[in-house]
Protein backbone atom coordinates (compact mmCIF):
# COMPACT_ATOMS: atom_id res chain seq x y z
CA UNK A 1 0.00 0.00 0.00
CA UNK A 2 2.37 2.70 0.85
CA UNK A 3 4.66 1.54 -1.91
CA UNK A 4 1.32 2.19 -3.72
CA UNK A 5 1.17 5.38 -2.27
CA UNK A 6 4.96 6.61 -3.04
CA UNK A 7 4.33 5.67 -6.69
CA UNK A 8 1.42 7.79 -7.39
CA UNK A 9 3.08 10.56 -5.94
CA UNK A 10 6.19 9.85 -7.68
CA UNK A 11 3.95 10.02 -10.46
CA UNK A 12 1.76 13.18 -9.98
CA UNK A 13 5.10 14.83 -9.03
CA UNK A 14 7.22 13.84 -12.56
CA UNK A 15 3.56 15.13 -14.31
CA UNK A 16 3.45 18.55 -12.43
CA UNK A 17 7.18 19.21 -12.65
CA UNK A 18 6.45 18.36 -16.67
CA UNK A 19 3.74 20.33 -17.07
CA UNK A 20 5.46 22.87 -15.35
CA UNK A 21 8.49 23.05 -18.32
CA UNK A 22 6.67 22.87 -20.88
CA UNK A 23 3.20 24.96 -20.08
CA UNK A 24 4.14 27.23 -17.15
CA UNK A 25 7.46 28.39 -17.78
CA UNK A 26 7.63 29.75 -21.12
CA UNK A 27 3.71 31.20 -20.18
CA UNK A 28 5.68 33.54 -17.15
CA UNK A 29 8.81 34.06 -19.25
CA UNK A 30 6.95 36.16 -21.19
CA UNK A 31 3.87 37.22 -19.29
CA UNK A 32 2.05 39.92 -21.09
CA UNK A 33 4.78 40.23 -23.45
CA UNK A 34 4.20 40.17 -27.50
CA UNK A 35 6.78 38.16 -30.08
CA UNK A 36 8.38 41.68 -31.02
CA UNK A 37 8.53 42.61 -27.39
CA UNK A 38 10.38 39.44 -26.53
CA UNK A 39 12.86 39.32 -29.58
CA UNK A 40 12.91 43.12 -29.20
CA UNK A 41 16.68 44.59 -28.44
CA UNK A 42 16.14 46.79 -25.48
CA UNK A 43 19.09 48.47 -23.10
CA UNK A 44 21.05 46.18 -20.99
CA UNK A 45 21.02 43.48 -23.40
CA UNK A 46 24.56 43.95 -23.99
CA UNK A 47 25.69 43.50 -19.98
CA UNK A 48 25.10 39.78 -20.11
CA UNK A 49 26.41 38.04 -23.47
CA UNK A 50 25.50 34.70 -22.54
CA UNK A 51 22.12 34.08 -21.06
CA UNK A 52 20.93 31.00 -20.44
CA UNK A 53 17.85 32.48 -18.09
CA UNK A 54 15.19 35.43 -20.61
CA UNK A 55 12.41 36.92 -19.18
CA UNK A 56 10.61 39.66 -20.90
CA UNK A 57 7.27 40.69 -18.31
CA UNK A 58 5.04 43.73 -19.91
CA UNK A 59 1.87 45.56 -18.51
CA UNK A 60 0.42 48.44 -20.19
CA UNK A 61 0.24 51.72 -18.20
CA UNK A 62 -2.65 54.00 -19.05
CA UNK A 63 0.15 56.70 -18.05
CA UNK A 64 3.00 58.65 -19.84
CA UNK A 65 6.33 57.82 -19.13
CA UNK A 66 6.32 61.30 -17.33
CA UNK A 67 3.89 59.74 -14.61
CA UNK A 68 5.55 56.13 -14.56
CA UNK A 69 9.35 57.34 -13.71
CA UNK A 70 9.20 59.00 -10.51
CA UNK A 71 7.57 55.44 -9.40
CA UNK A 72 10.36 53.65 -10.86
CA UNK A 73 13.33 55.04 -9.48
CA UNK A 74 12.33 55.07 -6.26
CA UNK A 75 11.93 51.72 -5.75
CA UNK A 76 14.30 50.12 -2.86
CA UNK A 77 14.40 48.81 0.55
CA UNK A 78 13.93 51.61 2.66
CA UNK A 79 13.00 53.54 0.05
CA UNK A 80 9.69 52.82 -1.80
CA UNK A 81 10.00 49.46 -1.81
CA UNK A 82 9.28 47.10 -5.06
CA UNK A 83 5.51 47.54 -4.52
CA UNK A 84 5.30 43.45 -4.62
CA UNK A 85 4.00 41.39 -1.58
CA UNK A 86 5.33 43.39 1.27
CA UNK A 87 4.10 40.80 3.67
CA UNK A 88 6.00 37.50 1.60
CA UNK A 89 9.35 39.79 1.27
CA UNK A 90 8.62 40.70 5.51
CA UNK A 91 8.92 36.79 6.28
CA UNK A 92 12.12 36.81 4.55
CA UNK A 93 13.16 39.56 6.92
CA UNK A 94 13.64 42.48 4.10
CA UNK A 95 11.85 44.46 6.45
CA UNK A 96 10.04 46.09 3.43
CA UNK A 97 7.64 49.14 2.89
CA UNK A 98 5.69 49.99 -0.10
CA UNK A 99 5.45 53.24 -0.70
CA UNK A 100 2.17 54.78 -1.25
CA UNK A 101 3.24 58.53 -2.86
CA UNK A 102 6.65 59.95 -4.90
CA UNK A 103 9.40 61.33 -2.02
CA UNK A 104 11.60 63.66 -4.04
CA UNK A 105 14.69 62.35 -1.85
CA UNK A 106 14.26 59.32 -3.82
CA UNK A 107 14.22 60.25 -7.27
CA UNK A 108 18.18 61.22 -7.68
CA UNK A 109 20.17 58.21 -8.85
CA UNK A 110 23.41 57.71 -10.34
CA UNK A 111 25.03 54.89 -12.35
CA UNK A 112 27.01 52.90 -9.86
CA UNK A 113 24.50 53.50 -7.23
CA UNK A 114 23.47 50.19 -5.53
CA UNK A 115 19.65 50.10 -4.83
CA UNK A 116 19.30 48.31 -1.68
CA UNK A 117 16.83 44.68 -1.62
CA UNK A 118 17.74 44.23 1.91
CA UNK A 119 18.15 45.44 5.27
CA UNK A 120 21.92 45.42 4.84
CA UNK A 121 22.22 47.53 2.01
CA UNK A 122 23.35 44.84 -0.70
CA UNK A 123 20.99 45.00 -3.37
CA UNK A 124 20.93 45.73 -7.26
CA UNK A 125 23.65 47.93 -9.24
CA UNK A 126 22.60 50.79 -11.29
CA UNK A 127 24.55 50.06 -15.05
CA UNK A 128 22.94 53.05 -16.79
CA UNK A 129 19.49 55.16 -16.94
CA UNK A 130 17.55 56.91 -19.94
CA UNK A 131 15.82 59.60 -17.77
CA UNK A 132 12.01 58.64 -18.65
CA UNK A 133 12.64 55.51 -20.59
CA UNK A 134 15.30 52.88 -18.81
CA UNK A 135 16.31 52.01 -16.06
CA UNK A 136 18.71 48.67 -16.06
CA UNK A 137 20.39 47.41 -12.86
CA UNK A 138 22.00 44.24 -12.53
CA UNK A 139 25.74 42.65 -10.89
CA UNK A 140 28.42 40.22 -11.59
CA UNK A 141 30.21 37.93 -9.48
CA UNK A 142 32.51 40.39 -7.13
CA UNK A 143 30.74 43.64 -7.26
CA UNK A 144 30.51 45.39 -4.05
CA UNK A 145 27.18 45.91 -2.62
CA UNK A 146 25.52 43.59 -5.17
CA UNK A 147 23.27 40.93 -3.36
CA UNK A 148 24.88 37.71 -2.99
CA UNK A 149 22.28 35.80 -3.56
CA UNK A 150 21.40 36.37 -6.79
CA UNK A 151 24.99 36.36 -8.01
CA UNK A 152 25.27 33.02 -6.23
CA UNK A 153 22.96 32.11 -8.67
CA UNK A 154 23.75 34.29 -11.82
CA UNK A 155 27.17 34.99 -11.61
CA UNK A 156 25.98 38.24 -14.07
CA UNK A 157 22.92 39.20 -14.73
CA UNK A 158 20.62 42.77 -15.90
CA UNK A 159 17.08 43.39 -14.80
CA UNK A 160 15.99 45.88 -17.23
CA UNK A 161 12.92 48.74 -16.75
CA UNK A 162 12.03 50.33 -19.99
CA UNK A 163 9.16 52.37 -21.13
CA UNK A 164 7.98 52.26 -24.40
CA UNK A 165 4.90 55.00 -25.17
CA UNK A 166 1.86 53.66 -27.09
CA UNK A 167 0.27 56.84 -27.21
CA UNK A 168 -0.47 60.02 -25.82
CA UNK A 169 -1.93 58.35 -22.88
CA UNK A 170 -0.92 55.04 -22.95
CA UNK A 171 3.12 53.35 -22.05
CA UNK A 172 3.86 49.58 -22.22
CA UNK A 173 6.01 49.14 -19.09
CA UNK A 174 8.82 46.15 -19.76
CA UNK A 175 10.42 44.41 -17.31
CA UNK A 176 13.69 42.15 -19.22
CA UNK A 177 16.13 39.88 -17.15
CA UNK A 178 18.58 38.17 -18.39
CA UNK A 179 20.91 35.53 -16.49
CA UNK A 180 24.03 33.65 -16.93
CA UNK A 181 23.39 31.38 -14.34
CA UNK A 182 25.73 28.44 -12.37
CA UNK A 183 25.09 24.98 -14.88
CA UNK A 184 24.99 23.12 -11.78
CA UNK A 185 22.35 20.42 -11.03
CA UNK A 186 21.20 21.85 -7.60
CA UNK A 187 21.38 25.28 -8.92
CA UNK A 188 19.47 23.81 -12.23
CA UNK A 189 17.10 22.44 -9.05
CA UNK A 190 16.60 26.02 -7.05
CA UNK A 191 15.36 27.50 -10.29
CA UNK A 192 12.63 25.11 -10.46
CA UNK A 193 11.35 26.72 -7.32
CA UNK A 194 12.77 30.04 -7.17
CA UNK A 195 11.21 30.89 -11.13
CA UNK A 196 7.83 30.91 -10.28
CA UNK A 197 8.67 32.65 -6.92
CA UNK A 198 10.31 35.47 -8.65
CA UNK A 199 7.58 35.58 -11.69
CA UNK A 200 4.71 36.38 -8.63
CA UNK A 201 7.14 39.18 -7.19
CA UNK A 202 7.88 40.35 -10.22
CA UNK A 203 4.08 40.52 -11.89
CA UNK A 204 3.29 41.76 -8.84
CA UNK A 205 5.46 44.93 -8.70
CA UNK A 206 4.62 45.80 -12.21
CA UNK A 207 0.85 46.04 -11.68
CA UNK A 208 2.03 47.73 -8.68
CA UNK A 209 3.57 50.57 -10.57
CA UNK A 210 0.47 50.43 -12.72
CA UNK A 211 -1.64 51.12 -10.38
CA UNK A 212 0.12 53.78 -8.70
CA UNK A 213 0.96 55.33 -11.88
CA UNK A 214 -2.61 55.37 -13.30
CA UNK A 215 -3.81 56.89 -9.60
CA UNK A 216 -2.09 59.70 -10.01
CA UNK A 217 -1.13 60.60 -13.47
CA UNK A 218 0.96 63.67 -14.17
CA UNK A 219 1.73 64.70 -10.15
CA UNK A 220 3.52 67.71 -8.84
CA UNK A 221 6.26 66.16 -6.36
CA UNK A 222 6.71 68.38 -3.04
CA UNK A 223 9.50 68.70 -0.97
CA UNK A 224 9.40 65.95 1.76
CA UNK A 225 9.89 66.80 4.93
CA UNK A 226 12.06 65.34 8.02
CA UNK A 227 8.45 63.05 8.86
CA UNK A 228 7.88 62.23 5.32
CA UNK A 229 11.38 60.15 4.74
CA UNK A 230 10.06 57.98 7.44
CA UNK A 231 6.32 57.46 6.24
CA UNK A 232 4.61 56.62 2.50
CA UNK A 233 4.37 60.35 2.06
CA UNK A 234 1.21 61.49 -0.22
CA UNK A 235 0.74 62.90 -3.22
CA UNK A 236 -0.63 66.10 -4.01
């Protein structure tokens, strides 16, 4: 009987873990994404020559780039966040907040910046921005502040944020990765887990931006004060 048992789940598992390859993956790879988005050369491309891992995630924003930006470079632990599931990156102890309005102490970055995905400052390296139409981060193996463990996984990789206006009121928002990642089995293993992981962060904090985005349209950004750097401050 429980040999029984430990063959039909043997069985179920091989059958989800298929279905999984073949239906799920390439479905998230390119979530929301058309054929000339995903064969599409966009900026960052060029950072990682040989990736083995391509994800190309696109919402529409009934924004202008104008109204998506300030959102976008923001984003950071303990600084807006990545609008995602606050609560899911919290149990991981990221110890992150979602901001719900534009601080203007956030919108100033700098190629070589590092913006922060945890607590301790390590995060994501800025490799270049297009003021109002990309932002690409991303690390290699060895650079400082870069999270470990992504490069412990992809020894270099880009994450890629570029906006792409549709018309006068509407802006596809792409999200590109690209990954040379360890061709290890367990590391082969992780990404069976950690893929769809990621995709549901990753979906997430695009319709995050979205939403945000459409909310307020073209803002005016204030000063923030002393109080606001601490709190989501408004906009008005």
């Amino acid at each position: 009987m429980a040999k029984k048992i430990m063959r039909n789940l043997t069985m179920v598992g091989v059958a989800g873990l298929g279905a999984y390859v073949l239906f799920f993956r390439p479905w998230q790879r390119r979530w929301g994404a058309s054929d000339e988005e995903v064969n599409c050369a966009l900026p960052g491309d060029e950072l990682v020559h040989h990736a083995d891992i391509l994800e190309t995630r696109v919402v529409t924003v009934k924004a202008t780039p104008a109204a998506i930006w300030p959102w976008l470079v923001q984003i950071g632990q303990g600084r807006a966040g990545y609008y995602s599931y606050e609560h899911l990156e919290n149990l991981a102890g990221l110890k992150m907040k979602n901001a719900e309005g534009i601080n203007p102490e956030w919108q100033h970055l700098l190629v070589g910046d590092i913006i922060p995905a945890e607590p301790g400052g390590k995060g994501f390296k800025v490799y270049a921005l297009e003021h109002e139409r990309a932002l690409v981060l991303g690390g290699r193996e060895g650079d400082t502040g870069v999270f470990e463990g992504f490069t412990q996984m992809f020894p270099e990789f880009s994450w890629a944020f570029v906006l792409v206006p549709v018309d006068s009121e509407h802006t596809r928002l792409i999200s590109r990765f690209r990954g040379s990642s360890q061709p290890s089995f367990w590391n082969k293993l992780i990404g069976i887990f950690f893929e769809p992981i990621e995709f549901l962060m990753t979906s997430r904090m695009l319709l995050g931006i979205k939403k945000r985005a459409e909310q307020t349209g073209e803002v005016a950004v204030k000063p923030a004060t002393t109080e606001a750097q601490n709190v989501n401050p408004k906009v008005v």
